[in-house]
Protein backbone atom coordinates (compact mmCIF):
# COMPACT_ATOMS: atom_id res chain seq x y z
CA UNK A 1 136.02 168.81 59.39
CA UNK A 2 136.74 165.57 58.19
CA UNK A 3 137.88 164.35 61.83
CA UNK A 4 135.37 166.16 63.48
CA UNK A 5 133.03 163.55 60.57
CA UNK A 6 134.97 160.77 60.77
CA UNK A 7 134.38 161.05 65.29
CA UNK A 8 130.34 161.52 64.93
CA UNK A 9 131.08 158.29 62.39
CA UNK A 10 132.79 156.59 65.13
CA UNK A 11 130.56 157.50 67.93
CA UNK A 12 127.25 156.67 65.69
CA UNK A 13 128.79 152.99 65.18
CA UNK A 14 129.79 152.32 68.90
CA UNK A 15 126.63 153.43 70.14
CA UNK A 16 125.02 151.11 68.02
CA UNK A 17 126.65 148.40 68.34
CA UNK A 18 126.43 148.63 71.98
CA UNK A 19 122.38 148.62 71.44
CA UNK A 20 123.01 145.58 69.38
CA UNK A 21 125.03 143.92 72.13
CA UNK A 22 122.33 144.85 74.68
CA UNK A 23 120.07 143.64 72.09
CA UNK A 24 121.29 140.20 71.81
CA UNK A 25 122.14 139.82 75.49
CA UNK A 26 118.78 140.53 76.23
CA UNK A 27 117.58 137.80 73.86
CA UNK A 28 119.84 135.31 74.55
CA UNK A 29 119.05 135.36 78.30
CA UNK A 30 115.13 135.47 77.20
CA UNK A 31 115.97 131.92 75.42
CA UNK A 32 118.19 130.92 78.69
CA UNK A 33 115.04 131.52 80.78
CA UNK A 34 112.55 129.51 78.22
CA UNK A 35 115.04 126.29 78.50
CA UNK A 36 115.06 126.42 81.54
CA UNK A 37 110.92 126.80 81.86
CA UNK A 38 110.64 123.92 79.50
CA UNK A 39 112.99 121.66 81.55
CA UNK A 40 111.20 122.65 84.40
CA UNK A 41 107.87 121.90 82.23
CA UNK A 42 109.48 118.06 81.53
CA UNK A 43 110.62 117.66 85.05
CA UNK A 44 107.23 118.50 86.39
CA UNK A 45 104.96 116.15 83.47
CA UNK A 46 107.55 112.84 84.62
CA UNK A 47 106.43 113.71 88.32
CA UNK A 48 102.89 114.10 87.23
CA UNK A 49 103.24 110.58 85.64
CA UNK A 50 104.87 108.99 88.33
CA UNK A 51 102.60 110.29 90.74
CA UNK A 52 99.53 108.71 88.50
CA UNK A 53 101.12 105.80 88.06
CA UNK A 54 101.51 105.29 92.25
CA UNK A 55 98.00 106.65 92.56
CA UNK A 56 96.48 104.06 90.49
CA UNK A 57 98.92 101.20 92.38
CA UNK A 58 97.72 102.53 95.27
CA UNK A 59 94.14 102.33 94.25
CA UNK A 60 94.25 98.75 93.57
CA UNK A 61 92.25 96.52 96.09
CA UNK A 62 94.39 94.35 97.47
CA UNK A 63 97.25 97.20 98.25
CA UNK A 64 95.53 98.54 101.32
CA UNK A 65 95.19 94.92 102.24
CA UNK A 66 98.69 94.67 101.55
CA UNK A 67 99.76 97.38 103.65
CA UNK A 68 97.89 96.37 106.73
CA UNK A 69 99.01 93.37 106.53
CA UNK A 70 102.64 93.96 106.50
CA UNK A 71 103.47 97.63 108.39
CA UNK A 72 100.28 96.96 111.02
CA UNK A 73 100.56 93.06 111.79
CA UNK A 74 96.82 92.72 110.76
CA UNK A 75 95.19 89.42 109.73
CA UNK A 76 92.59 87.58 108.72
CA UNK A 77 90.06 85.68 111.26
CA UNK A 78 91.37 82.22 111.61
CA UNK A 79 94.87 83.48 110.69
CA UNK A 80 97.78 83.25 112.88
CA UNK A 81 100.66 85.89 112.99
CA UNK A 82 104.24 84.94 112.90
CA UNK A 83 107.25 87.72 113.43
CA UNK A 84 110.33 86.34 112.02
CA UNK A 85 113.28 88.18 113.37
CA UNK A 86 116.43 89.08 111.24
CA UNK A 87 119.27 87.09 112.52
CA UNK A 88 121.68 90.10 112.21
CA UNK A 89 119.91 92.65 113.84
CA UNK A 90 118.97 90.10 116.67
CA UNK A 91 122.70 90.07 117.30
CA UNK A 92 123.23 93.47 117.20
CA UNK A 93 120.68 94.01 119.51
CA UNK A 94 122.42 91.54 121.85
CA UNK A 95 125.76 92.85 121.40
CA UNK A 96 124.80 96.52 122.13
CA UNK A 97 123.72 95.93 125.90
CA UNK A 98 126.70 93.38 126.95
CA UNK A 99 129.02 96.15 125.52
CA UNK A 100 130.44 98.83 127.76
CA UNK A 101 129.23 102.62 126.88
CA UNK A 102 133.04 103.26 125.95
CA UNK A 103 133.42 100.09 123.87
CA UNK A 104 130.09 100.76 121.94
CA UNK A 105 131.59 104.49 121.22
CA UNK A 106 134.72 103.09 120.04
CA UNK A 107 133.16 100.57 117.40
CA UNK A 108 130.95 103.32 116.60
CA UNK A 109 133.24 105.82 115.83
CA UNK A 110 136.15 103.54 114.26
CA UNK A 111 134.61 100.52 112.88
């Protein structure tokens, strides 16, 4: 009798505690999920910011100005254009076509 007590005791005690462990897994990996919403949350807001703060640079009169002026070549009436080439990749440019196919795959591939 007093086994047969002492195993229902025993049983009663694992089975709760496993429903505790399940319990507290479940809960823990509830709060593992909300960190990681709210870092998502924070990651998100500095994007939102930094996508405001380019919108509002980009809204600016003079940037589209800007822009044409340098990516498109565009200029003012009376203006005159000038194209300054890079020294280096002037040379490069050079250097590629007096270079054998062989010798360019070499430098490429080992240099």
């Amino acid at each position: 009798m007093k086994t047969t007590l002492r195993l229902i005791i025993i049983l009663l005690l694992a089975s709760t505690s496993l429903a505790l462990g399940r319990s507290i897994y479940g809960q823990a990996s509830k709060f593992k999920e909300i960190y990681q919403a709210e870092s998502k949350v924070s990651q998100l807001t500095k994007e939102q910011e930094d996508l405001k703060a380019t919108f509002e640079e980009k809204k600016r009169p003079g940037f589209l100005e800007k822009q044409a002026r340098d990516k498109l070549g565009f200029q003012k009436p009376g203006e005159t254009l000038y194209v300054v080439l890079n020294q280096e990749a002037a040379g490069e440019g050079q250097d590629r076509t007096t270079k054998e196919n062989w010798e360019a795959w070499i430098d490429l591939l080992f240099r």
